[in-house]
Protein backbone atom coordinates (compact mmCIF):
# COMPACT_ATOMS: atom_id res chain seq x y z
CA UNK A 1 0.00 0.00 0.00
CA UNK A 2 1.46 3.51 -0.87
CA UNK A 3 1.09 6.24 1.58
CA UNK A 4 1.37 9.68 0.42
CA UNK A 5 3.01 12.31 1.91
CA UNK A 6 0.82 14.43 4.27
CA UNK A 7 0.92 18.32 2.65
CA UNK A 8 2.35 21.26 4.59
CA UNK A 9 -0.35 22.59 6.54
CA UNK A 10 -1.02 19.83 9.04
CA UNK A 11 -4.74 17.81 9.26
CA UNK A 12 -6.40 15.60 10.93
CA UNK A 13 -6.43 12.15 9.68
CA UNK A 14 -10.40 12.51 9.94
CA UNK A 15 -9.96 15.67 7.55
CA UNK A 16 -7.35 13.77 5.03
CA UNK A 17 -10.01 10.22 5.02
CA UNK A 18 -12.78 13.21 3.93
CA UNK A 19 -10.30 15.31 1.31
CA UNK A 20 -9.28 11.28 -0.30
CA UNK A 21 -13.63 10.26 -0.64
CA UNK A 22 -14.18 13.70 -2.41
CA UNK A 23 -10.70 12.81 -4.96
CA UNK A 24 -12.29 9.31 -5.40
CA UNK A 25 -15.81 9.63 -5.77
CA UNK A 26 -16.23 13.17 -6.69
CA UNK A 27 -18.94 15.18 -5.09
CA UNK A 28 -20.10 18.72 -5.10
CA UNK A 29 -18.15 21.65 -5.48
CA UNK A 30 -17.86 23.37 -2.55
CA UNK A 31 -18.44 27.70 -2.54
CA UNK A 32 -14.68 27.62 -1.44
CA UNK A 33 -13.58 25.96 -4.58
CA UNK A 34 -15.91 27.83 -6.68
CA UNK A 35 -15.00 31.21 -5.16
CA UNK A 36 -10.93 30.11 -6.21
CA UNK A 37 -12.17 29.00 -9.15
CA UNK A 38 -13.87 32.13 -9.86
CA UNK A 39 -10.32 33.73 -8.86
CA UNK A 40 -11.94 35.64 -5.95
CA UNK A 41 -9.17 36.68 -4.23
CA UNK A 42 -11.25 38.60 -1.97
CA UNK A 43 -13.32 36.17 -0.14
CA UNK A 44 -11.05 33.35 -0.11
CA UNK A 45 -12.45 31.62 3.05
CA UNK A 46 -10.13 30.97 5.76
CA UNK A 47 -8.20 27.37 5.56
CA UNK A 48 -10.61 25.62 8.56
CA UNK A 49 -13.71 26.15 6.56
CA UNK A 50 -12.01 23.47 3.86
CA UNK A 51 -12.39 20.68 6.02
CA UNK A 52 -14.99 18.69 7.07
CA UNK A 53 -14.57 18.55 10.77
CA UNK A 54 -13.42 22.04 11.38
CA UNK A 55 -14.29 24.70 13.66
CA UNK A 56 -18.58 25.03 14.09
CA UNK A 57 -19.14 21.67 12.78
CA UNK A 58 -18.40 19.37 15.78
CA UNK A 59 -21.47 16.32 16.20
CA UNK A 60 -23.92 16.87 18.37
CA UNK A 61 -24.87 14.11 21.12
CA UNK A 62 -27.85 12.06 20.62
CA UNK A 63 -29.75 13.33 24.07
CA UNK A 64 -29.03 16.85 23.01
CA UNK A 65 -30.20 16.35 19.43
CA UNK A 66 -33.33 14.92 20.74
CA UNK A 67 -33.65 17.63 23.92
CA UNK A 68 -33.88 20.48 20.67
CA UNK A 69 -36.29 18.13 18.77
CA UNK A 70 -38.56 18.04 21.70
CA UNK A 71 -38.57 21.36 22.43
CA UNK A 72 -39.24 22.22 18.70
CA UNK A 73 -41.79 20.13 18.48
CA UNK A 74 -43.28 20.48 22.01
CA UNK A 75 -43.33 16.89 22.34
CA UNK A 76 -42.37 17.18 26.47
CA UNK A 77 -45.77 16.91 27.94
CA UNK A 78 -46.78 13.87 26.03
CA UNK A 79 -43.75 12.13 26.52
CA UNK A 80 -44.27 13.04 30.44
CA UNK A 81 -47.23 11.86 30.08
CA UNK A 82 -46.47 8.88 28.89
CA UNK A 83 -43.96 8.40 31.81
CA UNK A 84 -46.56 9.18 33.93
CA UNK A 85 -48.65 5.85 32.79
CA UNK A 86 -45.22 3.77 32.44
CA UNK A 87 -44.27 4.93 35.84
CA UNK A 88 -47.55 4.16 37.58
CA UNK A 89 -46.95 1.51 40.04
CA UNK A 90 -43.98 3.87 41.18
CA UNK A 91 -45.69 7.20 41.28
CA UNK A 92 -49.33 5.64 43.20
CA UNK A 93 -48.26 2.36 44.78
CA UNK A 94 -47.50 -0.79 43.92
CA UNK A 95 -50.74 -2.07 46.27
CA UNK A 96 -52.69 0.45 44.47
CA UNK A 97 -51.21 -0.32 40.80
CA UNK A 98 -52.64 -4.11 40.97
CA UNK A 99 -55.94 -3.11 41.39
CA UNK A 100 -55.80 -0.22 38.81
CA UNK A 101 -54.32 0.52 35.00
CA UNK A 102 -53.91 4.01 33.88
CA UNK A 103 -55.52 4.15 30.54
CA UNK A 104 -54.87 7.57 28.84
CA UNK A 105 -54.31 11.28 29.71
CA UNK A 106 -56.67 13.19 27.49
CA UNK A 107 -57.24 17.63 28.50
CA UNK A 108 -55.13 17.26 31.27
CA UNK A 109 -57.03 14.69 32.84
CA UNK A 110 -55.09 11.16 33.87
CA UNK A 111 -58.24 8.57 33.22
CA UNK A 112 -57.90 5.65 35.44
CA UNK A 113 -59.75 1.83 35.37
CA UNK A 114 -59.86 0.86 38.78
CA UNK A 115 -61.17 -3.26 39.29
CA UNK A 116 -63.51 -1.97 42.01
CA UNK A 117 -65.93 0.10 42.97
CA UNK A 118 -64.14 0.09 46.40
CA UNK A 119 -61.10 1.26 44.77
CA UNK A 120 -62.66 3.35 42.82
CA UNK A 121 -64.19 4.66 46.10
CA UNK A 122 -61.13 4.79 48.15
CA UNK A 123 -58.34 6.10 45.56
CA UNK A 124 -60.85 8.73 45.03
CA UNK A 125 -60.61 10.01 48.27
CA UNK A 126 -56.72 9.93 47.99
CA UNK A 127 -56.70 11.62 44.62
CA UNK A 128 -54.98 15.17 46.07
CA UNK A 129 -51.80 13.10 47.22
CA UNK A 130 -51.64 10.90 43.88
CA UNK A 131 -51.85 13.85 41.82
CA UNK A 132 -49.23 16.20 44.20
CA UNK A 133 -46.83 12.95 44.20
CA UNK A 134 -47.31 13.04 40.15
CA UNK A 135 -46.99 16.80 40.13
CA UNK A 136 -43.95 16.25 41.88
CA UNK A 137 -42.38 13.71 39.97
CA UNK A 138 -43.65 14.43 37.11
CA UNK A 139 -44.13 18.54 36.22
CA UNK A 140 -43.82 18.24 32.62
CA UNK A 141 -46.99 15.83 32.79
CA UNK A 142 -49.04 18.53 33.15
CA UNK A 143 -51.62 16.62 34.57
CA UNK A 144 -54.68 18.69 36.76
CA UNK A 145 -57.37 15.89 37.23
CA UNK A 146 -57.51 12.34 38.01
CA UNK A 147 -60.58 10.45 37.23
CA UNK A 148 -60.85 6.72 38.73
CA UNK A 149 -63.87 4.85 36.53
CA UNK A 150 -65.64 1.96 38.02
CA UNK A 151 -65.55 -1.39 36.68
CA UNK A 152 -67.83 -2.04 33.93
CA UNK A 153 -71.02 -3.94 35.07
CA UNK A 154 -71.46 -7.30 33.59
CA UNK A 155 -72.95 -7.81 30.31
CA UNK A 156 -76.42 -9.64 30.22
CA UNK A 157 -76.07 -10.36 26.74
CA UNK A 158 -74.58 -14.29 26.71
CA UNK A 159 -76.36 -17.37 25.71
CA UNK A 160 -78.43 -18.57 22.58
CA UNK A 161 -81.81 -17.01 24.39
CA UNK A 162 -80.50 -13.57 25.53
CA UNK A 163 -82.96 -10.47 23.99
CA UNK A 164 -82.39 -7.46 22.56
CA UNK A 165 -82.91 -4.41 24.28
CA UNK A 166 -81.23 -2.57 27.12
CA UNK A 167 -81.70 -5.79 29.75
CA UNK A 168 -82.25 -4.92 33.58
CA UNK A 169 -82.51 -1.25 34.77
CA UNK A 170 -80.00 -1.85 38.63
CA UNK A 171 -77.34 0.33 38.99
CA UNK A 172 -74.02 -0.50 38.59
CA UNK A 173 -71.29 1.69 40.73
């Protein structure tokens, strides 16, 4: 393999890999060639704007590049909120998260399915602290209301006989 001899003003080998894919392959002019091209002596840009990992063009980390995508996109409070329902055993109790599952956050409101109508009952009487620990943990949620639904009340509509029609008129939770 032939090396070549490295040129008088001094790069990086990163800089000399980039300089030897443009010779090979070809690419686009850059406005620095086309501006000595041109013979335009007079904004000949400076020697570190030549190479590809000069000054102003370092990489950007991958939690910074997606901290500026959130922000652009506002996409904080839904991802909270999704933490918020990932998180939920953590943030209400792990007691408390086997008898409920958070289903959705929809205006600001976290919408709970509780397996109970006690739980229902008794988380609802508990829902300040749940929602301060989640306002705590959580600010970016931007969750205001908690609502705790009952379980469903069975359906009346099994067999080969069943009717139609709205079945029995009890109340269910």
């Amino acid at each position: 393999m032939m090396h070549r001899a490295r040129p008088m003003t001094e790069q990086s080998e990163a800089s000399e890999v980039w300089n030897r894919f443009k010779e090979v392959f070809g690419g686009k002019t850059t406005s620095f060639h086309r501006r000595k091209q041109r013979g335009d002596k007079k904004q000949e840009a400076t020697k570190e704007e030549q190479f590809a990992f000069g000054p102003h063009r370092d990489p950007i980390g991958t939690a910074d590049l997606l901290d500026s995508l959130f922000r652009q996109y506002n996409w904080q409070g839904p991802l909270a909120q999704a933490k918020v329902i990932n998180d939920w055993a953590q943030l209400a109790g792990e007691q408390t998260a086997q008898h409920t599952q958070p289903l959705y956050v929809n205006e600001r409101k976290l919408v709970v399915q509780c397996d109970s109508t006690a739980w229902a009952t008794q988380l609802r009487s508990i829902r300040s602290t749940i929602l301060a620990t989640i306002r705590e943990r959580v600010p970016d949620a931007e969750i205001d209301e908690i609502q705790f639904l009952n379980p469903g009340a069975p359906s009346w509509k099994r067999g080969p006989r069943s009717i139609p029609g709205r079945g029995p008129r009890d109340t269910y939770g």
